[in-house]
Protein backbone atom coordinates (compact mmCIF):
# COMPACT_ATOMS: atom_id res chain seq x y z
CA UNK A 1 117.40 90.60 84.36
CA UNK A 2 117.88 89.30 87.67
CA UNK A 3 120.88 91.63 88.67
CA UNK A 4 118.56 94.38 87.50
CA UNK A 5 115.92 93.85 89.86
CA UNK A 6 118.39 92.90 93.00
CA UNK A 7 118.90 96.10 93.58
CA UNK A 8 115.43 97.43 92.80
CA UNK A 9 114.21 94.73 95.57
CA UNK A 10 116.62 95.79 98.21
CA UNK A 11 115.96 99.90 98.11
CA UNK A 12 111.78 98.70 97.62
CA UNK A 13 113.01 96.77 100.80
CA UNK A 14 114.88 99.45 102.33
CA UNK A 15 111.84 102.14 101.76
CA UNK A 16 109.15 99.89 103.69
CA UNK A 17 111.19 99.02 106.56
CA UNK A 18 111.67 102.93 107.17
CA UNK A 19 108.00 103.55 106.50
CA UNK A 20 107.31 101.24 109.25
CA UNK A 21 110.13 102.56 111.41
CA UNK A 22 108.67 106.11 111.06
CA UNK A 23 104.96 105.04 111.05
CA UNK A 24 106.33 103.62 114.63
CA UNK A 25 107.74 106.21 115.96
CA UNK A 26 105.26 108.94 115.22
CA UNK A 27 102.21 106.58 116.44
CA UNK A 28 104.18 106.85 119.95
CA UNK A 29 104.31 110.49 120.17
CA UNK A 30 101.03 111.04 119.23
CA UNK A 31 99.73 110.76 122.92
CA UNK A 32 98.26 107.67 125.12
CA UNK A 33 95.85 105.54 123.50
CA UNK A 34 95.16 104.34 126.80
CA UNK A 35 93.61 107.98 128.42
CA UNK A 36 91.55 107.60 125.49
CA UNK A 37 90.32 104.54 125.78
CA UNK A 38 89.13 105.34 129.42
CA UNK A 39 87.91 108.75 128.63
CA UNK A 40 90.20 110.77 131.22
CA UNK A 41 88.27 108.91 133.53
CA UNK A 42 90.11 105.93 134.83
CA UNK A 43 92.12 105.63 137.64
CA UNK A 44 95.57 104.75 137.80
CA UNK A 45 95.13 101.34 138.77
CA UNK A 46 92.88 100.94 135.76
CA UNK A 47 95.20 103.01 133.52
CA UNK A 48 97.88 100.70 134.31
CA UNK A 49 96.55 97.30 134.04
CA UNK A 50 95.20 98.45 130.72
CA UNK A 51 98.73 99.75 129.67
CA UNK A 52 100.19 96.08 130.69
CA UNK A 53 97.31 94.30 128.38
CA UNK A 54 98.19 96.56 125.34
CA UNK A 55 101.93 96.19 126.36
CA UNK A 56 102.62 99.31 126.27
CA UNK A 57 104.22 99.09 129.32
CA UNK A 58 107.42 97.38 128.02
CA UNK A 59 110.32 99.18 126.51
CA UNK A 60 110.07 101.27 123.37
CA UNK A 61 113.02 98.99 121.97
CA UNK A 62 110.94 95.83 123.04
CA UNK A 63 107.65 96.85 121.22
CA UNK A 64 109.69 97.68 118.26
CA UNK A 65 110.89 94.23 117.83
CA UNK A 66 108.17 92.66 118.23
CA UNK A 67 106.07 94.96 116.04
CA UNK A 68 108.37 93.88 113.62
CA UNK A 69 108.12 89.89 114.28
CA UNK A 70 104.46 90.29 113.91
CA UNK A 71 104.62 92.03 110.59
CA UNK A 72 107.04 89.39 109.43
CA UNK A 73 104.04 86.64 110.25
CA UNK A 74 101.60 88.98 108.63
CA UNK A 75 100.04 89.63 111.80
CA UNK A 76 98.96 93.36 111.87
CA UNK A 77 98.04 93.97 115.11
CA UNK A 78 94.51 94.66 116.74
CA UNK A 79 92.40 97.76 117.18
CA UNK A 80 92.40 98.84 120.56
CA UNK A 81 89.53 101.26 119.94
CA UNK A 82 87.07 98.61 117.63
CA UNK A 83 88.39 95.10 119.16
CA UNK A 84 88.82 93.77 115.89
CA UNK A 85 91.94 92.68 113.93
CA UNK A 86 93.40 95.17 111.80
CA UNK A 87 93.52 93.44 108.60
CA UNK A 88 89.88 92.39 108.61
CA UNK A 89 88.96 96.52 109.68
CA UNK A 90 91.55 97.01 106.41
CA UNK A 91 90.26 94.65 104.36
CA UNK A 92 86.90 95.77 105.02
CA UNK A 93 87.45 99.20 103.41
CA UNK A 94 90.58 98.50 100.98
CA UNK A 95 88.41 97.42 98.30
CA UNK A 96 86.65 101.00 98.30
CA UNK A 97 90.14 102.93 97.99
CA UNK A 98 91.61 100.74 95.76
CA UNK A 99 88.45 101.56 93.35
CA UNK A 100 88.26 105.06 93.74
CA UNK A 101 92.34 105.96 93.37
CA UNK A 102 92.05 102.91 89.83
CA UNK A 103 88.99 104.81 88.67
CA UNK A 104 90.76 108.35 89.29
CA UNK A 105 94.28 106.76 87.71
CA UNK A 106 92.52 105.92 84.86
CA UNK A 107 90.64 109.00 84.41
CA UNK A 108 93.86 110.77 84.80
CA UNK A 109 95.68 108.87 82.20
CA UNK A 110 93.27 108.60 79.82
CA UNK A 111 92.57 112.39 79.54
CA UNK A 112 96.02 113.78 80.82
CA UNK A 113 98.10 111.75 78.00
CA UNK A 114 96.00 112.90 74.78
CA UNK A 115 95.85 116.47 75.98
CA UNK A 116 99.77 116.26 76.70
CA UNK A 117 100.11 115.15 72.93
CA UNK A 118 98.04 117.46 71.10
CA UNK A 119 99.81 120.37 73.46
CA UNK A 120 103.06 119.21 71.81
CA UNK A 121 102.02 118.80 68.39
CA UNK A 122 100.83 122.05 68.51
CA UNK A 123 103.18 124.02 70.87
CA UNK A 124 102.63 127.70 71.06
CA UNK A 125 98.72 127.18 69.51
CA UNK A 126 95.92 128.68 71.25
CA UNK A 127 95.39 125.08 71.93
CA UNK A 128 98.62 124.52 73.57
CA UNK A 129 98.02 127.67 75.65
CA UNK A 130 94.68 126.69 76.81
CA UNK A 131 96.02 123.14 77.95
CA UNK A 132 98.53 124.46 79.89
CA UNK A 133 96.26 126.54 81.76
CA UNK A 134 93.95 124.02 82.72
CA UNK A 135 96.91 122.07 83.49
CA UNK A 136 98.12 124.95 86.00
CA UNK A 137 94.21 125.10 87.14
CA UNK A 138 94.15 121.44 88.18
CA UNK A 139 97.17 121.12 90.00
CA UNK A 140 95.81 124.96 92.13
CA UNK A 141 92.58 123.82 93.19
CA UNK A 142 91.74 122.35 96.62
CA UNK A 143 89.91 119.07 96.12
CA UNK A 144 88.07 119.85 98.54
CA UNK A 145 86.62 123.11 97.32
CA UNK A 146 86.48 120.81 93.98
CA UNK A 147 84.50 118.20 95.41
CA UNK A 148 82.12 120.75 97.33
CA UNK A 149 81.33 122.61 93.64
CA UNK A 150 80.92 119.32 91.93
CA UNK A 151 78.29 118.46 94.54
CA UNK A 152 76.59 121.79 94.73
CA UNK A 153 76.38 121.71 90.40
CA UNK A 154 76.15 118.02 89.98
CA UNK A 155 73.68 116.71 92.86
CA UNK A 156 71.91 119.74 93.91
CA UNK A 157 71.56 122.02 90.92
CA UNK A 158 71.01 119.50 88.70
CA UNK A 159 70.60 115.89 90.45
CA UNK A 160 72.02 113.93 88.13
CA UNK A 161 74.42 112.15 90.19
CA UNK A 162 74.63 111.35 94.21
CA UNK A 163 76.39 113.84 96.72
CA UNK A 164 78.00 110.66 98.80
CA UNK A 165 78.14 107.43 99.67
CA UNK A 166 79.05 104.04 97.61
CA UNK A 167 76.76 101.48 95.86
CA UNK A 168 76.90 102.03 91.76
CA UNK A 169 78.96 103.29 89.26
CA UNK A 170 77.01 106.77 89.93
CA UNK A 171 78.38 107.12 93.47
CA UNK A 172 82.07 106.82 92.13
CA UNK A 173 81.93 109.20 89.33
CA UNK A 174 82.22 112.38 91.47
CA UNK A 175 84.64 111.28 93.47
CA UNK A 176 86.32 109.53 90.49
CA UNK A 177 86.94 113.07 88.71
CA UNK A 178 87.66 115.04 92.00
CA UNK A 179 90.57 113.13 92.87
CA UNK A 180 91.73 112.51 89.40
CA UNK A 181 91.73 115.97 88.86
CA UNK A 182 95.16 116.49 90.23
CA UNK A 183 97.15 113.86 88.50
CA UNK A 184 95.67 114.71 85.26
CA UNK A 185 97.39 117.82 85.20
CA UNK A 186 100.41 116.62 85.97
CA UNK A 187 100.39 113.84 83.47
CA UNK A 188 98.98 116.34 80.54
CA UNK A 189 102.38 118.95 81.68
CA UNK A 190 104.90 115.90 81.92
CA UNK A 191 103.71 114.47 78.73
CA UNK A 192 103.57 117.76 76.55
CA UNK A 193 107.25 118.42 78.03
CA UNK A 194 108.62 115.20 77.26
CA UNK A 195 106.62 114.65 73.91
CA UNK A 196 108.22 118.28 72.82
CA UNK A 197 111.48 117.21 73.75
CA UNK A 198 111.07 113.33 71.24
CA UNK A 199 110.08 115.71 68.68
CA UNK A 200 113.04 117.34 67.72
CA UNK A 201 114.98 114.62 67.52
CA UNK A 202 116.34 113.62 64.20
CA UNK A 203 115.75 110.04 64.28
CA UNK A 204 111.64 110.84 63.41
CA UNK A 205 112.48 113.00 60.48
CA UNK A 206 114.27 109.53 59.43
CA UNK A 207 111.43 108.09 60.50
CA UNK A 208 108.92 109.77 57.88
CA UNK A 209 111.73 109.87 55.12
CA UNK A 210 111.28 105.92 54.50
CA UNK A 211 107.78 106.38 54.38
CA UNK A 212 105.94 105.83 57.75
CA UNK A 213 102.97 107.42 58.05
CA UNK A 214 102.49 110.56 60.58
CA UNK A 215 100.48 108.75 63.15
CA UNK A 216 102.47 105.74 63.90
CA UNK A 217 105.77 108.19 63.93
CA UNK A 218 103.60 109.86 66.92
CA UNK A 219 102.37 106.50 68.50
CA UNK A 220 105.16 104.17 66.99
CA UNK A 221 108.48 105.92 68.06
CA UNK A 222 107.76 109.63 69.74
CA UNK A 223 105.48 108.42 72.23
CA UNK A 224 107.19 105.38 72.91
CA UNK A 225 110.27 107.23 74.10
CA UNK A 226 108.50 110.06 75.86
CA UNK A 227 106.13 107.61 77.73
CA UNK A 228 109.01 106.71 80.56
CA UNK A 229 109.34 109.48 82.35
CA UNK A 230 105.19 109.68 81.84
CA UNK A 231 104.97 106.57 83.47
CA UNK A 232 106.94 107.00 86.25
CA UNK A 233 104.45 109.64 86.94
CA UNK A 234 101.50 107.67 86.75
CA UNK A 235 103.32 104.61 88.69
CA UNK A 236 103.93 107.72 91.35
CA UNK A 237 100.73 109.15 90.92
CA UNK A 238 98.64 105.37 91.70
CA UNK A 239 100.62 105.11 95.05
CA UNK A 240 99.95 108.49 96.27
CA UNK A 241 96.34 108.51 95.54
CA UNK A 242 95.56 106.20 98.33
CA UNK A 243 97.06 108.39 100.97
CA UNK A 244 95.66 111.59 99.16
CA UNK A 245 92.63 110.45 98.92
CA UNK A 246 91.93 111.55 102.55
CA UNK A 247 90.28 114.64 101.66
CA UNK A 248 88.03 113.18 98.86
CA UNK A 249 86.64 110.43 100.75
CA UNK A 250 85.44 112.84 103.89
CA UNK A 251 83.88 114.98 101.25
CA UNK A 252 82.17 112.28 99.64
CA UNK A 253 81.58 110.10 102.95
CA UNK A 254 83.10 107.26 101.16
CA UNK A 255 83.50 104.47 102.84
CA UNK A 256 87.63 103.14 102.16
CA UNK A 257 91.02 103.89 104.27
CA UNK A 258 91.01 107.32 104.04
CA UNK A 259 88.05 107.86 106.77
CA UNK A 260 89.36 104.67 108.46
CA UNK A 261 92.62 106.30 109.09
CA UNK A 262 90.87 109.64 110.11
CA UNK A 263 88.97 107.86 112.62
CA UNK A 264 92.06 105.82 113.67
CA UNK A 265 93.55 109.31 114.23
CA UNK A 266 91.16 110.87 115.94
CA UNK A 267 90.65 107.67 118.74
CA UNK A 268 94.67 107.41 118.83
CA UNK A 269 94.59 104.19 117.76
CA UNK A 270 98.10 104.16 116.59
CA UNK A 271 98.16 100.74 116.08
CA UNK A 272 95.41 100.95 113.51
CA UNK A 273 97.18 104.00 111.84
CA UNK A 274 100.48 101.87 111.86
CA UNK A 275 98.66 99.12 109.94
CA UNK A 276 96.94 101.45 107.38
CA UNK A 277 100.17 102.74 106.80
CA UNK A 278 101.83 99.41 106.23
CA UNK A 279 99.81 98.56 103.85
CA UNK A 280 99.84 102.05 101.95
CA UNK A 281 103.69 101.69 102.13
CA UNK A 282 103.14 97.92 100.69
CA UNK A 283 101.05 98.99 97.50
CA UNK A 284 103.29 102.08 97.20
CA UNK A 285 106.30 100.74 96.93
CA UNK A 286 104.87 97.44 94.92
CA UNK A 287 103.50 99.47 92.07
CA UNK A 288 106.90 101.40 92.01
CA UNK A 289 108.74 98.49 91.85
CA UNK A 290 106.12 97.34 89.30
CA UNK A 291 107.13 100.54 87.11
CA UNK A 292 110.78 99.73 87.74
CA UNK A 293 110.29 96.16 85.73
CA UNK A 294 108.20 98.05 83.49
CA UNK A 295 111.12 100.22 82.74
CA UNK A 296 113.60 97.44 81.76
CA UNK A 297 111.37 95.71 79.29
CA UNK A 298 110.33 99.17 77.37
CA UNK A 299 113.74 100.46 77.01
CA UNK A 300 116.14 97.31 77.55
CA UNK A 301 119.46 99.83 77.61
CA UNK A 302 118.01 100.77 81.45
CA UNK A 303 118.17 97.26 82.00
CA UNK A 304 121.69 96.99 80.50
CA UNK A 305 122.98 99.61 82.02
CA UNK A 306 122.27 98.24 85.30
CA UNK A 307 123.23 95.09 84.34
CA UNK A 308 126.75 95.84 82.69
């Protein structure tokens, strides 16, 4: 086990240092925090004392170093445009996006998997049809757009649930579905796919000839082996929906990284965005590694392979 995960450590490793490396460089080309900070308005004595206090006056190659030292200590920096540390700005909103990409992962999985499996089981049905094209339909549509209808039908036209905002389980729900709406489509296409693929194989005909009933051949053995690939997706999918989440939170005025990290951008607070991205990169490539160990114990020959 452990020279299966070695490997799967180092490139985890490998991906976050040039997440950070590139979530460096781009924060220095966006422009000068520091003419923002002053408005336009300071003079060049002022623009340069503030410039030595940030430290942006030293070397590119300098900063870089010790951006890295400080990450090392788990020291993220400070917001030059709230005064505050990072982490506690972070910390402060994570909570939010981390409940609003579970609730859409769930959502996702929970609807996309059963409609992949009845697709399969009946492949070329009107059913199977009509799955595919609201699979095609939820991958098309702008969550935006999606999140402005649900609002408009949901909260206006019928005012059964809030347009925005956090606080109960009724503020998520919109939200919730908007943003899951994209991942459920892919995991409903990837698992009718793979599912159609299990169920030619010969080893399930075996399966029912000694006796086994129909649904645990489904659950028991097809799914079993058509569920990696599915959840690689939804490892994939649970990373991604904190960054995509951008859209869905300004929509919904919800209060979690997304609109941090707009406002960050906005105020060139680079630092800031460096630090949200940090910690996106973190949980991204944690949950993938997650699915990697995953992987090994649901099909041990991955973990042999690797191992051999």
């Amino acid at each position: 086990m452990l020279r299966f995960l070695v490997p799967k450590v180092g490139g985890a490793l490998l991906t976050l240092l040039l997440a950070i490396t590139l979530a460096f460089v781009l924060g220095r080309a966006a422009g000068d925090p520091v003419q923002q900070l002053l408005g336009g308005m300071g003079t060049e004595e002022q623009v340069a004392a503030l410039r030595t206090e940030l430290g942006f006056d030293r070397p590119l190659v300098v900063q870089y170093v010790d951006y890295l030292t400080d990450l090392a200590r788990g020291d993220l920096g400070e917001s030059v445009r709230y005064s505050q540390s990072n982490w506690d700005l972070i910390r402060s909103r994570l909570p939010a996006s981390l409940q609003l990409a579970g609730a859409a992962v769930v959502i996702g999985t929970l609807l996309g998997i059963p409609l992949g499996i009845v697709a399969a089981l009946r492949e070329n049905s009107l059913w199977d049809r009509i799955s595919v094209t609201l699979a095609l339909v939820g991958q098309s549509l702008p969550l935006f757009w999606l999140g402005l209808m649900l609002v408009l039908f949901f909260s206006i036209r019928l005012g059964w649930l809030p347009s925005g905002q956090s606080g109960t389980w009724r503020h998520l729900v919109l939200p919730a579905v908007t943003l899951a709406t994209f991942p459920l489509a892919r995991i409903a296409r990837l698992t009718r796919s793979s599912m159609s693929e299990v169920l030619e194989n010969n080893y399930l005909a075996a399966a029912r000839a000694r006796g086994l009933g129909e649904w645990r051949v489904i659950f028991g053995h097809a799914l079993r082996n058509a569920s990696l690939p599915v959840l690689t997706l939804i490892g994939l999918q649970a990373g991604a929906l904190l960054s995509s989440a951008v859209t869905v939170e300004f929509v919904f005025a919800w209060p979690g990284l997304g609109t941090l990290a707009t406002q960050a951008v906005q105020f060139r607070d680079f630092g800031l965005v460096q630090a949200i991205v940090v910690v996106g990169a973190v949980t991204f490539v944690a949950i993938n590694l997650l699915v990697d160990v995953i992987y090994g114990i649901i099909d041990p020959r991955i973990r042999d392979s690797v191992s051999a």
